[in-house]
PDB file of N, CA and C in Angstrom:
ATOM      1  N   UNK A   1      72.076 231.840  77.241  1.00  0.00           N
ATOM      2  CA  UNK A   1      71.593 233.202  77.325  1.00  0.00           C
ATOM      3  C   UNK A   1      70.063 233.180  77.368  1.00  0.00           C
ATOM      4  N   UNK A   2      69.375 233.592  78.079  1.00  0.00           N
ATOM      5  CA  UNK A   2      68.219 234.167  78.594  1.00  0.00           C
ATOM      6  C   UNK A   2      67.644 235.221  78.114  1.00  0.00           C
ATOM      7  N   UNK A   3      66.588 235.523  77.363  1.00  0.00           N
ATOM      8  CA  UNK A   3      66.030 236.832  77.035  1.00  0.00           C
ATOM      9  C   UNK A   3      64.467 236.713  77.802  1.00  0.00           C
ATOM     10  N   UNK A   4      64.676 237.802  78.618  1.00  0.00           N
ATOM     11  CA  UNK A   4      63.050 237.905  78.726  1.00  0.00           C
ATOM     12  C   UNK A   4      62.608 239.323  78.680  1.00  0.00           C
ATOM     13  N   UNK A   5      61.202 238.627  78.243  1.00  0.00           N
ATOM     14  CA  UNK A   5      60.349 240.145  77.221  1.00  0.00           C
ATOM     15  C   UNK A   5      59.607 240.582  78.826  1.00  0.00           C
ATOM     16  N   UNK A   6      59.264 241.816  78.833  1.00  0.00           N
ATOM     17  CA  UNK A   6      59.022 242.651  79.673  1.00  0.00           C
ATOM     18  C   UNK A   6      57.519 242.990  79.014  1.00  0.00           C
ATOM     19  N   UNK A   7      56.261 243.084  79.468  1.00  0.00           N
ATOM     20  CA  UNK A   7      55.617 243.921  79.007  1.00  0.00           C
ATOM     21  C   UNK A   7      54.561 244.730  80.261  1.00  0.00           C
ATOM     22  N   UNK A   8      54.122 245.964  79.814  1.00  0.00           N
ATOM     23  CA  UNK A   8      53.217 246.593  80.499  1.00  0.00           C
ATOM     24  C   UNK A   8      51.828 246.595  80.422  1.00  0.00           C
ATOM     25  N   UNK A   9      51.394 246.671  81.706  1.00  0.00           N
ATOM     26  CA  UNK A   9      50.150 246.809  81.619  1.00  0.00           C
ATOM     27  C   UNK A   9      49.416 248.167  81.306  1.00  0.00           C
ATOM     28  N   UNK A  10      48.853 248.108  80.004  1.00  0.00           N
ATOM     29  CA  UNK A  10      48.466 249.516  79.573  1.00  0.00           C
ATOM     30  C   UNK A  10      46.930 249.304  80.105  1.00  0.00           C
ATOM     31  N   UNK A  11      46.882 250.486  80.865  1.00  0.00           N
ATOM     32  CA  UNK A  11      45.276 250.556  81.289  1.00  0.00           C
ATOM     33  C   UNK A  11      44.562 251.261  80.380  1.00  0.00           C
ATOM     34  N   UNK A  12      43.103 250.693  79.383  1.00  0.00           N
ATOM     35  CA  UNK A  12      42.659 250.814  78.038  1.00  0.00           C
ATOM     36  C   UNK A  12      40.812 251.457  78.701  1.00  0.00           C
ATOM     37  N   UNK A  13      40.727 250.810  80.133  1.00  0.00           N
ATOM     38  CA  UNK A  13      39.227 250.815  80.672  1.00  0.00           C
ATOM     39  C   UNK A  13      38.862 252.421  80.190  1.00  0.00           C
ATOM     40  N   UNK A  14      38.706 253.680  79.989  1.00  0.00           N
ATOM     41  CA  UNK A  14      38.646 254.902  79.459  1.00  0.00           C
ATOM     42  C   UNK A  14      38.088 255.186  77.881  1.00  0.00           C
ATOM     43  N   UNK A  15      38.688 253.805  77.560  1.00  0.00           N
ATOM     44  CA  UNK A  15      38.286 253.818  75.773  1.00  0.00           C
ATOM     45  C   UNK A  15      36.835 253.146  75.632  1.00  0.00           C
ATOM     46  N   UNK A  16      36.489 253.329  74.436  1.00  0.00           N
ATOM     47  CA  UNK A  16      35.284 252.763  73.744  1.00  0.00           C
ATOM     48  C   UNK A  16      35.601 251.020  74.215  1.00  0.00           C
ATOM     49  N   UNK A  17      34.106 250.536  74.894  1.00  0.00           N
ATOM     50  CA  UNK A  17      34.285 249.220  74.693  1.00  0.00           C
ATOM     51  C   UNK A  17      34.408 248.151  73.447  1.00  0.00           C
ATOM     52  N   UNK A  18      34.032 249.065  72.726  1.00  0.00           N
ATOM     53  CA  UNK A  18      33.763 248.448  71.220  1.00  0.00           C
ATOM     54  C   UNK A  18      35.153 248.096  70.085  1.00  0.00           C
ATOM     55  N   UNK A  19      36.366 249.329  70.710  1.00  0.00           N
ATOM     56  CA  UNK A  19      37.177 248.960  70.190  1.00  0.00           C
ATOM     57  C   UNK A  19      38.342 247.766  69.991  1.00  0.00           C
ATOM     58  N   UNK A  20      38.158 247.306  69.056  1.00  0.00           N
ATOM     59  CA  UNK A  20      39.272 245.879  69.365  1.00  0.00           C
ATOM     60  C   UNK A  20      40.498 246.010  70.298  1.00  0.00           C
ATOM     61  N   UNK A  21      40.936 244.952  70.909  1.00  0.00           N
ATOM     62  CA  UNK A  21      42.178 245.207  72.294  1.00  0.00           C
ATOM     63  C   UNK A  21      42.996 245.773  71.595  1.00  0.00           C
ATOM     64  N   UNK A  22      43.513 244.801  70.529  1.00  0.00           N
ATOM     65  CA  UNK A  22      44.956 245.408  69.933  1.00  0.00           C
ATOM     66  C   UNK A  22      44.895 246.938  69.811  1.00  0.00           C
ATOM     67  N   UNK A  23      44.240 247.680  69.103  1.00  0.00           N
ATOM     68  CA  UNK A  23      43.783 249.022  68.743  1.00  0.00           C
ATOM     69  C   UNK A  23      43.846 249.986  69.985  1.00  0.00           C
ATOM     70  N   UNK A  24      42.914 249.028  71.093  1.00  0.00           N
ATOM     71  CA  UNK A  24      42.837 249.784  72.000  1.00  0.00           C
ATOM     72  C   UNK A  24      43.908 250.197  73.155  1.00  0.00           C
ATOM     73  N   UNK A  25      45.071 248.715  73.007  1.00  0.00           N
ATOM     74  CA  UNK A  25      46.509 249.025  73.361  1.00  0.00           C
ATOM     75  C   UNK A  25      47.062 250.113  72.754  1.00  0.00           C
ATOM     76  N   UNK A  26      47.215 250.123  71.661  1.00  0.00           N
ATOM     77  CA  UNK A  26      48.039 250.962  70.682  1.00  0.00           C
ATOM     78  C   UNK A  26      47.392 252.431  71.111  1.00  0.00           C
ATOM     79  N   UNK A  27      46.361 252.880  71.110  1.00  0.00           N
ATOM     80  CA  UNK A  27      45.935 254.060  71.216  1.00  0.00           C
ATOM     81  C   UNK A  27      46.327 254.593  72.891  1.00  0.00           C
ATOM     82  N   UNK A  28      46.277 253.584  74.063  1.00  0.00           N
ATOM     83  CA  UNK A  28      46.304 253.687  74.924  1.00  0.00           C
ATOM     84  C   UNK A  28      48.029 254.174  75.382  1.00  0.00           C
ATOM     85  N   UNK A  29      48.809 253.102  74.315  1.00  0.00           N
ATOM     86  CA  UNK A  29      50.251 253.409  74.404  1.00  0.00           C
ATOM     87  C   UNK A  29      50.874 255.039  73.648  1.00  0.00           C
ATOM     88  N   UNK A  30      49.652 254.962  73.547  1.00  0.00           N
ATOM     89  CA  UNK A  30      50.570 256.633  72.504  1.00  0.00           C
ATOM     90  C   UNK A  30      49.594 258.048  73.612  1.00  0.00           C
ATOM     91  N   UNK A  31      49.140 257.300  74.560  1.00  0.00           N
ATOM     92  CA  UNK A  31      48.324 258.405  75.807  1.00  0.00           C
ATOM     93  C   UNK A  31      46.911 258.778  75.599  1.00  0.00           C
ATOM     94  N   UNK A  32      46.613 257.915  74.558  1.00  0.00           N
ATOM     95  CA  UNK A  32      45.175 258.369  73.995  1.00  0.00           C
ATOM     96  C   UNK A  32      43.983 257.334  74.958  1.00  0.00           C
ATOM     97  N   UNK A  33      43.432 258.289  75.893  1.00  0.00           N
ATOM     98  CA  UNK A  33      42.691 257.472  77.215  1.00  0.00           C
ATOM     99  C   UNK A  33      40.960 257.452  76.880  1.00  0.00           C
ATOM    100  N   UNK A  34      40.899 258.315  75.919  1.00  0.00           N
ATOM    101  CA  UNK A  34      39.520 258.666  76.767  1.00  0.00           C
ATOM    102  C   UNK A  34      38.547 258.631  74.683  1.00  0.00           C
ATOM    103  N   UNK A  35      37.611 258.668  75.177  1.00  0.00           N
ATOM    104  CA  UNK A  35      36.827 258.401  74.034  1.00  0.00           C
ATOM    105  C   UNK A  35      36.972 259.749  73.192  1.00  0.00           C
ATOM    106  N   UNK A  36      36.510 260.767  74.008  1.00  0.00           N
ATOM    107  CA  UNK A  36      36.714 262.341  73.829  1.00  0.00           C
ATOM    108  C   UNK A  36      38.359 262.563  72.636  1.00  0.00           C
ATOM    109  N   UNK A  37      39.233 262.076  73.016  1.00  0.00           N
ATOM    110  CA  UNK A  37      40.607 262.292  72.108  1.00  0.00           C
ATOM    111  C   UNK A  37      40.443 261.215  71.005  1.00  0.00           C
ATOM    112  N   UNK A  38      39.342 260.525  71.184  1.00  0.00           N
ATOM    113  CA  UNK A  38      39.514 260.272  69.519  1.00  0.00           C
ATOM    114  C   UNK A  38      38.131 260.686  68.614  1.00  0.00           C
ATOM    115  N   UNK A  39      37.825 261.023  69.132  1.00  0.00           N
ATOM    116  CA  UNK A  39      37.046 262.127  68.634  1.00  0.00           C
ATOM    117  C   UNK A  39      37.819 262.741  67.058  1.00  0.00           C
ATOM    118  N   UNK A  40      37.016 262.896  65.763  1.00  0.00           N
ATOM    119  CA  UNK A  40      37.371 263.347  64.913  1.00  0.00           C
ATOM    120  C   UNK A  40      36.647 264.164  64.214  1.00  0.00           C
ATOM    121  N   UNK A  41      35.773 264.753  64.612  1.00  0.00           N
ATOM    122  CA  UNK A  41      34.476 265.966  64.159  1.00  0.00           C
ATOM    123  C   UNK A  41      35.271 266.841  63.914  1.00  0.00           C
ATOM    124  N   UNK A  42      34.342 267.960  63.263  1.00  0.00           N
ATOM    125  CA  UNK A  42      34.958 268.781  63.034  1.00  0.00           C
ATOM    126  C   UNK A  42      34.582 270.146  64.290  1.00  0.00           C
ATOM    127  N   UNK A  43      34.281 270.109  64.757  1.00  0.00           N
ATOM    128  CA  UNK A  43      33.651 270.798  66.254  1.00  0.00           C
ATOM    129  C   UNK A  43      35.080 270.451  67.229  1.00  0.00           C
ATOM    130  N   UNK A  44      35.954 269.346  67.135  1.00  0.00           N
ATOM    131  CA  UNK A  44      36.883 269.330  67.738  1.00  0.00           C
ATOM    132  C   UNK A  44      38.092 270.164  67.116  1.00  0.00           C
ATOM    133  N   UNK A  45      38.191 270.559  66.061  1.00  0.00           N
ATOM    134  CA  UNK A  45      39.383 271.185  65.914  1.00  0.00           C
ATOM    135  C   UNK A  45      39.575 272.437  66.188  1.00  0.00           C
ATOM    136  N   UNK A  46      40.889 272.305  65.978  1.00  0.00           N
ATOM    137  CA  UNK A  46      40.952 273.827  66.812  1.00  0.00           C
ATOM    138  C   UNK A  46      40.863 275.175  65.863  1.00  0.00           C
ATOM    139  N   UNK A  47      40.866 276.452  65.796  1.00  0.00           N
ATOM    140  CA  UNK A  47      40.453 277.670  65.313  1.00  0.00           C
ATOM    141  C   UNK A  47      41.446 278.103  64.531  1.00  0.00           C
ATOM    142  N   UNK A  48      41.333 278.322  63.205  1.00  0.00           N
ATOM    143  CA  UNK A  48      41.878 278.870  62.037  1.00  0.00           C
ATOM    144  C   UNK A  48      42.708 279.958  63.558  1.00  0.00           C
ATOM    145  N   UNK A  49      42.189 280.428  63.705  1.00  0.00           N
ATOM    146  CA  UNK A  49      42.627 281.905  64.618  1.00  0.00           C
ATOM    147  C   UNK A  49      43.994 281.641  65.014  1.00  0.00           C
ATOM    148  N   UNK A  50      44.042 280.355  65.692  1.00  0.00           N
ATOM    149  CA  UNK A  50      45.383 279.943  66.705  1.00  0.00           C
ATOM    150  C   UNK A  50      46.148 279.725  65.876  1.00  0.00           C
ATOM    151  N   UNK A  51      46.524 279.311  64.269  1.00  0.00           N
ATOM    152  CA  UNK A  51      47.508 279.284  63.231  1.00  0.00           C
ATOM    153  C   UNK A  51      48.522 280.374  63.589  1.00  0.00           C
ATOM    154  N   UNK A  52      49.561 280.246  63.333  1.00  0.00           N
ATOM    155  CA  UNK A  52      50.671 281.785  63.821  1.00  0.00           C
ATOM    156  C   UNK A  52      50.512 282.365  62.566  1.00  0.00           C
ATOM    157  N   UNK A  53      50.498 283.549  61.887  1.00  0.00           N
ATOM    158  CA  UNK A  53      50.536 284.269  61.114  1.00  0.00           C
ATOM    159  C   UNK A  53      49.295 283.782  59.987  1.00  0.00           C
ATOM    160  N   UNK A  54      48.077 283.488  60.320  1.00  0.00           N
ATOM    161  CA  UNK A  54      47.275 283.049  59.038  1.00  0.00           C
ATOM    162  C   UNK A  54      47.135 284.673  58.822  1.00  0.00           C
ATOM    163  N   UNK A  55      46.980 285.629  59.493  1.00  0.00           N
ATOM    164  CA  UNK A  55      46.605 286.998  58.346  1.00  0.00           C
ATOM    165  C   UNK A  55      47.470 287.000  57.350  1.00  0.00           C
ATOM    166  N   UNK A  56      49.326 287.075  57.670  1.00  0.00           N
ATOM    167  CA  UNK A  56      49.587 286.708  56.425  1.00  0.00           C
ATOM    168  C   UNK A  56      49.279 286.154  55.523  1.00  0.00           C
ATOM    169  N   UNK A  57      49.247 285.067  56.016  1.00  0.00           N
ATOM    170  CA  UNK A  57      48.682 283.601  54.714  1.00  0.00           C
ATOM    171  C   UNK A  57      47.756 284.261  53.894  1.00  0.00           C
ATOM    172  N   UNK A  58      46.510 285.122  54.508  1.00  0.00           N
ATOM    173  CA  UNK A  58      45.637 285.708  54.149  1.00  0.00           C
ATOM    174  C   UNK A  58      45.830 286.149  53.137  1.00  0.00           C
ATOM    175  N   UNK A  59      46.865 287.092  53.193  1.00  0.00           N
ATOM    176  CA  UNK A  59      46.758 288.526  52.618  1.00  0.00           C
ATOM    177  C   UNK A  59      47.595 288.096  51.272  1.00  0.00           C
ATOM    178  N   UNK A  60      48.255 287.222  51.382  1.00  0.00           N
ATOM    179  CA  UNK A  60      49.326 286.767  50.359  1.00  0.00           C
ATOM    180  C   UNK A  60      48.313 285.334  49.780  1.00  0.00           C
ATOM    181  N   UNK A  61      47.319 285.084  50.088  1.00  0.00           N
ATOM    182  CA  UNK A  61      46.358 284.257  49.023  1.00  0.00           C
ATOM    183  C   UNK A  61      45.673 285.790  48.270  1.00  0.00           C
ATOM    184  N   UNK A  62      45.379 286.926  49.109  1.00  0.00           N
ATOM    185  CA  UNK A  62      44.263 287.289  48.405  1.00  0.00           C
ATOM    186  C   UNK A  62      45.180 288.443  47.623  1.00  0.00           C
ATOM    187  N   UNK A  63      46.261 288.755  47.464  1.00  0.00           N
ATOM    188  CA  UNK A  63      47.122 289.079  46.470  1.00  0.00           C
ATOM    189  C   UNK A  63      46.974 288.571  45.339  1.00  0.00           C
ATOM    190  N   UNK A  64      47.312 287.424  45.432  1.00  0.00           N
ATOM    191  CA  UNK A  64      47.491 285.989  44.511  1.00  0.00           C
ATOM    192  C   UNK A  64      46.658 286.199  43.512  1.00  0.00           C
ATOM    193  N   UNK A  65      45.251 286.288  44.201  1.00  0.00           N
ATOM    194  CA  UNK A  65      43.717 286.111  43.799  1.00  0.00           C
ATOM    195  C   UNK A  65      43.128 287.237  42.699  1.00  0.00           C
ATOM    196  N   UNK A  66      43.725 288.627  43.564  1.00  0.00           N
ATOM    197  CA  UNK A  66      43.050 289.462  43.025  1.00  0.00           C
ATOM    198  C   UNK A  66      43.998 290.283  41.683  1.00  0.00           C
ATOM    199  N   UNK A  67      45.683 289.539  41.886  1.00  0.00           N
ATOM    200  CA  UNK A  67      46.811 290.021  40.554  1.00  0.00           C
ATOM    201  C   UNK A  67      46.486 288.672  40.096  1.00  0.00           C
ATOM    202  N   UNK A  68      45.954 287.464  39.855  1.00  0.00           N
ATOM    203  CA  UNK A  68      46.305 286.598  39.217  1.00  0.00           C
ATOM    204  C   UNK A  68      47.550 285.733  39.082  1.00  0.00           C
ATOM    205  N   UNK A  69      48.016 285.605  40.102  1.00  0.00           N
ATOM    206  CA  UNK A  69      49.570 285.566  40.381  1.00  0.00           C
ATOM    207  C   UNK A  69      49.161 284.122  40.339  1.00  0.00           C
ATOM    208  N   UNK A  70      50.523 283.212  40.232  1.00  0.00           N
ATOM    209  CA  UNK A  70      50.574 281.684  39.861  1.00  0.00           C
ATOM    210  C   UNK A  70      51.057 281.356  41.841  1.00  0.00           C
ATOM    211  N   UNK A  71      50.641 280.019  41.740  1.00  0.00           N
ATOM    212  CA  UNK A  71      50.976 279.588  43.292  1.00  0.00           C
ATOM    213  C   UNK A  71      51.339 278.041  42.822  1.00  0.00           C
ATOM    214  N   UNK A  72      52.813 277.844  43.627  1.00  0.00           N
ATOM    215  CA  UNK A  72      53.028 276.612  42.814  1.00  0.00           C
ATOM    216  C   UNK A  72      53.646 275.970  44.756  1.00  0.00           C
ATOM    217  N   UNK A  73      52.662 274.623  44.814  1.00  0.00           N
ATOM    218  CA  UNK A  73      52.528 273.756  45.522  1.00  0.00           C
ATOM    219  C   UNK A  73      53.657 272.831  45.709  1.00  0.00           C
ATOM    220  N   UNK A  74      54.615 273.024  46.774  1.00  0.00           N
ATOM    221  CA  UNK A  74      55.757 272.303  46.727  1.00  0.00           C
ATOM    222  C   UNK A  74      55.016 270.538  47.588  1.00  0.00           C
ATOM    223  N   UNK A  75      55.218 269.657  47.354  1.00  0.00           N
ATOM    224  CA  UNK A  75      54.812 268.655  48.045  1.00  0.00           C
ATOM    225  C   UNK A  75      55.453 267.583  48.057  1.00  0.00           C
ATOM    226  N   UNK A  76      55.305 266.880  49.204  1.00  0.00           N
ATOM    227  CA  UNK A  76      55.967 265.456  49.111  1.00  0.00           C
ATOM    228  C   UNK A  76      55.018 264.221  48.154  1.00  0.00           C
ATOM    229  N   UNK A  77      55.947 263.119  47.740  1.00  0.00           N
ATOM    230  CA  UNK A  77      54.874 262.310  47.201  1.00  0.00           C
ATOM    231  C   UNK A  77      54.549 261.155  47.993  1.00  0.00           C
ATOM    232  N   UNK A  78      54.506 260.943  49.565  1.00  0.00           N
ATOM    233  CA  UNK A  78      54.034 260.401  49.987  1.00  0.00           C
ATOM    234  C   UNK A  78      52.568 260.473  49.783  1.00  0.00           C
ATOM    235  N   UNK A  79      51.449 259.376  50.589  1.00  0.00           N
ATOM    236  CA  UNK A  79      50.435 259.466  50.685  1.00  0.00           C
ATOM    237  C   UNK A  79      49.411 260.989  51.229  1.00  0.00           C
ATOM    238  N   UNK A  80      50.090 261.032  52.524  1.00  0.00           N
ATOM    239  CA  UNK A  80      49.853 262.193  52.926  1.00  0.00           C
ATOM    240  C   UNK A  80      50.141 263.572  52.471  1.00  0.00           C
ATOM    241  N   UNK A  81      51.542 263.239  51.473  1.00  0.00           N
ATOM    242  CA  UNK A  81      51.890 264.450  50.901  1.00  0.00           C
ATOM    243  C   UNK A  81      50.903 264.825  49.610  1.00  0.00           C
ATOM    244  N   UNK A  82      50.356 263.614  48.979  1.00  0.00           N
ATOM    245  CA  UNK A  82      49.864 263.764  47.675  1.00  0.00           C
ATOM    246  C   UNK A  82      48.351 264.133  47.933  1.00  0.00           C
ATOM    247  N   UNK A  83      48.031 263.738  49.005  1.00  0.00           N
ATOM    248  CA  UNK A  83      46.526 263.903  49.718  1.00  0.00           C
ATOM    249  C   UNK A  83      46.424 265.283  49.807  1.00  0.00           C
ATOM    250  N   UNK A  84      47.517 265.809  50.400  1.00  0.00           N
ATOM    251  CA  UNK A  84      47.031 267.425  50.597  1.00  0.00           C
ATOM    252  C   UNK A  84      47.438 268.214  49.595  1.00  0.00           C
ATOM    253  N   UNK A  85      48.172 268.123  48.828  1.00  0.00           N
ATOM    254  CA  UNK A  85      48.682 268.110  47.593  1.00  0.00           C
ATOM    255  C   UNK A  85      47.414 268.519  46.559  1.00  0.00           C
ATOM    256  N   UNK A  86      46.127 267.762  46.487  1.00  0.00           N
ATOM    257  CA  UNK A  86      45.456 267.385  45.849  1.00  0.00           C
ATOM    258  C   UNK A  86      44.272 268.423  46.693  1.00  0.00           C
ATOM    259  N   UNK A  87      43.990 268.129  48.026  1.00  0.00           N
ATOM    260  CA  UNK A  87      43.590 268.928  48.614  1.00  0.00           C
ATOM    261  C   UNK A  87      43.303 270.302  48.532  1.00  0.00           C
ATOM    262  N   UNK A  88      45.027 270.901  48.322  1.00  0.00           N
ATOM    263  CA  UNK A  88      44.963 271.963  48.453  1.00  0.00           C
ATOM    264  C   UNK A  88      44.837 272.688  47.259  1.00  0.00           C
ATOM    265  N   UNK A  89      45.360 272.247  46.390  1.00  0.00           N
ATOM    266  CA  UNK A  89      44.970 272.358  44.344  1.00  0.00           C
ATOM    267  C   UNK A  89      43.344 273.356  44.529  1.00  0.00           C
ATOM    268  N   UNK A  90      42.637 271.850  44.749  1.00  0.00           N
ATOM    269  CA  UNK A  90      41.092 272.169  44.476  1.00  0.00           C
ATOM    270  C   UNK A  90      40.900 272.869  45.348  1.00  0.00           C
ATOM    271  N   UNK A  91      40.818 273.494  46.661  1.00  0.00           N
ATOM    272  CA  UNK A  91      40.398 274.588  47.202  1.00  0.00           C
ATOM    273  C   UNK A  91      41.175 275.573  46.923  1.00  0.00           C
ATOM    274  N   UNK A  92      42.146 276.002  46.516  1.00  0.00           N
ATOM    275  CA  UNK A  92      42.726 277.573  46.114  1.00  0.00           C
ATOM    276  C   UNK A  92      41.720 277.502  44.602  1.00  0.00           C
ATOM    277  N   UNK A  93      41.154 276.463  44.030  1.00  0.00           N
ATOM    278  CA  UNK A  93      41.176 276.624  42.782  1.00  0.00           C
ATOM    279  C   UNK A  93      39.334 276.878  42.823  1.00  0.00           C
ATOM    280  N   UNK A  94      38.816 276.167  44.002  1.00  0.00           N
ATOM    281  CA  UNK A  94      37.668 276.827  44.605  1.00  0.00           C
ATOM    282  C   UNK A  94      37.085 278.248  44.542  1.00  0.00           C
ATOM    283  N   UNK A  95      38.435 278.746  45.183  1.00  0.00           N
ATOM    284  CA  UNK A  95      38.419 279.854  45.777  1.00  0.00           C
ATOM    285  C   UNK A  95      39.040 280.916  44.725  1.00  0.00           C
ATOM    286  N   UNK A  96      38.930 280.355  43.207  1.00  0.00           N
ATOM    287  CA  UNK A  96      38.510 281.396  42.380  1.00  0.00           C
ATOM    288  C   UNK A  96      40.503 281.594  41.830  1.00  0.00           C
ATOM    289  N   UNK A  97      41.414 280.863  42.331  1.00  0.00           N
ATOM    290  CA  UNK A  97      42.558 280.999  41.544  1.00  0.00           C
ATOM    291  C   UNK A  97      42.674 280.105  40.740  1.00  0.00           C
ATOM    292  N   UNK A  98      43.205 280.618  39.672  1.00  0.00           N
ATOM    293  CA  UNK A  98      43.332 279.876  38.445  1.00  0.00           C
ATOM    294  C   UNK A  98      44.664 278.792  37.902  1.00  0.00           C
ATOM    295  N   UNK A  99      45.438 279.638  38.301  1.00  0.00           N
ATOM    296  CA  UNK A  99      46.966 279.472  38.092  1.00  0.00           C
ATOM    297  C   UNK A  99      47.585 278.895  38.989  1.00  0.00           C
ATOM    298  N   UNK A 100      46.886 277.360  39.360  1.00  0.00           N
ATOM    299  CA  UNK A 100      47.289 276.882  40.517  1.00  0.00           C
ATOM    300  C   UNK A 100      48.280 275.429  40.310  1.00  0.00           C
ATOM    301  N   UNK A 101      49.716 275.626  40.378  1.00  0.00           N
ATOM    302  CA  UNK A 101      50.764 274.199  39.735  1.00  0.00           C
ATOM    303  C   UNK A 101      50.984 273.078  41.270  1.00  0.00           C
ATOM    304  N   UNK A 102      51.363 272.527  40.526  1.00  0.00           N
ATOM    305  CA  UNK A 102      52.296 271.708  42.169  1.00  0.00           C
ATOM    306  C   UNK A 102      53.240 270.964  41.585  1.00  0.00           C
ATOM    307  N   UNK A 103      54.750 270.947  42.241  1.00  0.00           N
ATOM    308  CA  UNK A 103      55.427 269.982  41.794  1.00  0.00           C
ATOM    309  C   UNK A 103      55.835 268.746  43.217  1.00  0.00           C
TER     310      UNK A 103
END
């Protein structure tokens, strides 16, 4: 029996020269071409505005805020879950709420 591996040629020329090949495969394989998409400023993201319903969100933080109401943070305990988790604690708690849990 015979196995043979197949691979493609991912065209990477679009990316930073600086980035290592491997990296620059990997980014290239997931469609990421151009220096511009990896871009991570904050000038690249996109506008609170385009969220679907943030007035809600709004209006039901500033409820919260102004009855003192408790807000309890459902989260995963992955990395990412505990990151925003933690994240989001200290800015509601920023932003002047007190009664802020997470489980």
């Amino acid at each position: 029996m015979t196995i043979s591996i197949v691979r493609r040629d991912i065209k990477t020329h679009d990316l930073p020269a600086d980035l290592h090949p491997v990296i620059a495969k990997v980014y290239a394989s997931r469609n990421l071409c151009t220096a511009d998409e990896l871009e991570r400023s904050l000038k690249f993201l996109h506008s609170y505005e385009s969220l679907k319903d943030i007035d809600k969100a709004v209006a039901i933080l500033s409820d919260a805020l102004q009855s003192n109401k408790k807000i309890l943070i459902v989260a995963d305990f992955d990395a990412d879950g505990a990151t925003s988790c933690t994240l989001a604690i200290r800015a509601l708690r920023m932003m002047g709420l007190s009664r802020v849990e997470y489980l």
